[in-house]
Protein backbone atom coordinates (compact mmCIF):
# COMPACT_ATOMS: atom_id res chain seq x y z
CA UNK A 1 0.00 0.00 0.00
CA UNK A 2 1.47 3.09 -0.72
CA UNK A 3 -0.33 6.88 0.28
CA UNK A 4 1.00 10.20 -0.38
CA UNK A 5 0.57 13.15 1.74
CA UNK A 6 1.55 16.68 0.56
CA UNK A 7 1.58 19.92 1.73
CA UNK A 8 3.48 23.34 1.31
CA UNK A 9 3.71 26.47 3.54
CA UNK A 10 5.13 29.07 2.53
CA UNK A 11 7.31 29.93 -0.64
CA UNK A 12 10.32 28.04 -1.35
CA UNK A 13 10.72 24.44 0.77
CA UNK A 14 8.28 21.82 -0.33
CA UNK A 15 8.19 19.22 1.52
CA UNK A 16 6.55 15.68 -0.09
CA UNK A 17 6.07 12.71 1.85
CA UNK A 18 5.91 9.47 -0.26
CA UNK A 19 4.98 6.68 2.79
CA UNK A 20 5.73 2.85 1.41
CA UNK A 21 4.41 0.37 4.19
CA UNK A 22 3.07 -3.41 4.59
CA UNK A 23 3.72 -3.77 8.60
CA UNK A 24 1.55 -5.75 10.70
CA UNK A 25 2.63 -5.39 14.07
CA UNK A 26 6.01 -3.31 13.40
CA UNK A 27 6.58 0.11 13.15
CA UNK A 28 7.84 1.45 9.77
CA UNK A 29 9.93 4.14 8.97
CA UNK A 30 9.33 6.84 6.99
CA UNK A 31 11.29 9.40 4.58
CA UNK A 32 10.56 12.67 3.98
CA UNK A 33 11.62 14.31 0.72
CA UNK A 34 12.78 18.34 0.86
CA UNK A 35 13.61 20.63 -1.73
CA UNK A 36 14.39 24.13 -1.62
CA UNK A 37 15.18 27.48 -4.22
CA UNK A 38 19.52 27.20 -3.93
CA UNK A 39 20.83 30.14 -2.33
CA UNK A 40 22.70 32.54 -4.82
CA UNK A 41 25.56 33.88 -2.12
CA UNK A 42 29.44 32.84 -3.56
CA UNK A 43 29.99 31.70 -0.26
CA UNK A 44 27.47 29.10 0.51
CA UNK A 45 28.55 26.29 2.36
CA UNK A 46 25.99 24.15 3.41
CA UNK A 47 21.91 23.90 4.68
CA UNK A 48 21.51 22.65 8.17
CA UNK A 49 17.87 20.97 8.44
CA UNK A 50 15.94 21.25 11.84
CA UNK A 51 13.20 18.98 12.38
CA UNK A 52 10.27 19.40 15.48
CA UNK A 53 7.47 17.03 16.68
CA UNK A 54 4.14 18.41 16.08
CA UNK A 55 2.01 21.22 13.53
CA UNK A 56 4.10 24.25 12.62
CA UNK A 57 1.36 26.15 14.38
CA UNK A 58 2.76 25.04 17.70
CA UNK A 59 5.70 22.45 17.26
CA UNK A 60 8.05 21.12 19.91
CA UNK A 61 11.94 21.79 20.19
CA UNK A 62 13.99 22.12 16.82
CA UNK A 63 16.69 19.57 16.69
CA UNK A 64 19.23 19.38 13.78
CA UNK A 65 18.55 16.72 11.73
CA UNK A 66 20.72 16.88 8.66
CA UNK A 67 23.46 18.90 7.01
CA UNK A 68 23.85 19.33 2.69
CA UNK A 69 26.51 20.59 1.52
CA UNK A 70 26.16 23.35 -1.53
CA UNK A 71 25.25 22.68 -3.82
CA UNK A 72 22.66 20.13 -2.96
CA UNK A 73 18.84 22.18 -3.10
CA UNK A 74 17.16 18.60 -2.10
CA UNK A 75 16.79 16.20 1.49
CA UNK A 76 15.37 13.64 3.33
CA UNK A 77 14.42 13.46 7.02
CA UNK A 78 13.46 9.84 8.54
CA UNK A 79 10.91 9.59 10.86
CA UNK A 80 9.78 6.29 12.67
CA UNK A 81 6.41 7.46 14.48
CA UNK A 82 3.62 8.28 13.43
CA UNK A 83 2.40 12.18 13.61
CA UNK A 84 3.21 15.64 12.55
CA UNK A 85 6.30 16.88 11.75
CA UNK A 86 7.45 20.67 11.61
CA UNK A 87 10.80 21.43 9.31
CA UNK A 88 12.65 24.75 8.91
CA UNK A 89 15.99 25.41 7.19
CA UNK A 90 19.33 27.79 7.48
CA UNK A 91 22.44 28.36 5.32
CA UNK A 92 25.72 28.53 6.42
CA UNK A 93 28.61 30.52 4.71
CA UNK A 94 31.67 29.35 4.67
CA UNK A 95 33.08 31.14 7.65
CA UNK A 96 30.29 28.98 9.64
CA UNK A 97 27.87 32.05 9.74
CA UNK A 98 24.10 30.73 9.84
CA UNK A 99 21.32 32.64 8.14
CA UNK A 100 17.92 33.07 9.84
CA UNK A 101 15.47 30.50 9.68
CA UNK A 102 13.24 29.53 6.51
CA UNK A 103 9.39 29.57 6.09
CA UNK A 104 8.31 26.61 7.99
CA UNK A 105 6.91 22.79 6.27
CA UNK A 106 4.81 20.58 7.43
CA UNK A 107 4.56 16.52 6.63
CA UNK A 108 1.89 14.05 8.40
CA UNK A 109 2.59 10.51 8.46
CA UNK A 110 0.61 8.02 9.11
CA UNK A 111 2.73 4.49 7.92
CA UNK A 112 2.11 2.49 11.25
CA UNK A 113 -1.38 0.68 11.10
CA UNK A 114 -3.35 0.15 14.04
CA UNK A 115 -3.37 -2.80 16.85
CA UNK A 116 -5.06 -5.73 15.48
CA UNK A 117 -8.07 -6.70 17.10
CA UNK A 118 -7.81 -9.49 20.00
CA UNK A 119 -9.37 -12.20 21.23
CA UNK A 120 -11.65 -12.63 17.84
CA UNK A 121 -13.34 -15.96 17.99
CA UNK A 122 -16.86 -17.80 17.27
CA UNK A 123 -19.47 -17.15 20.23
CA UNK A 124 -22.31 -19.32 18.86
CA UNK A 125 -23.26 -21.52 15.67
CA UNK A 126 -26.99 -21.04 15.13
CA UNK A 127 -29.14 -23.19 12.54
């Protein structure tokens, strides 16, 4: 089963989720694809990724997640639980100066399926 889940804030970072998952009882992994507009500065070093549990509208604490070198303008992020996600960006120069924060994206996912039922059996066989 496959699902997609899409959704873009802002101008500029576009953030696609493609979810692949078959699990019964295990919890799957998911990766989220990033792209962003490629800074024009001569000395660009890198993007730093920060990721957040929860909506953009209210998300937790910002942890770096990844670094790309210039002059990579695509990502991925790789989340095992289920829920909502909150992403923001930064570039770095190459004397290790960080830029202010991107427009924020936001990816659901949803890969993990629920608890199978217990305890299913036959009560009765009626005529």
């Amino acid at each position: 089963m496959t699902r997609w889940n899409q959704r873009m804030l802002g101008l500029g970072l576009l953030v696609v989720l493609l979810v692949a998952g078959v699990g019964v009882s295990q919890a799957e992994a998911a990766t989220v694809n990033l792209a962003w507009d490629a800074n024009t500065e001569v000395d660009l070093a890198s993007y730093k990724l920060y990721r957040a549990p929860g909506a953009c509208t209210a998300p937790g604490a910002f942890a770096t997640v990844g670094t790309f070198l210039k002059p990579v303008t695509i990502g991925t992020s790789t989340v095992a639980a289920d829920g909502t996600y909150c992403f923001k960006l930064t570039a770095v120069d190459t004397a290790s100066n960080e830029s202010l924060f991107s427009n924020t994206a936001e990816a659901t996912v949803n890969v993990n399926p629920p608890v199978a039922p217990l305890n299913f059996r036959v009560t009765t066989v009626t005529p």
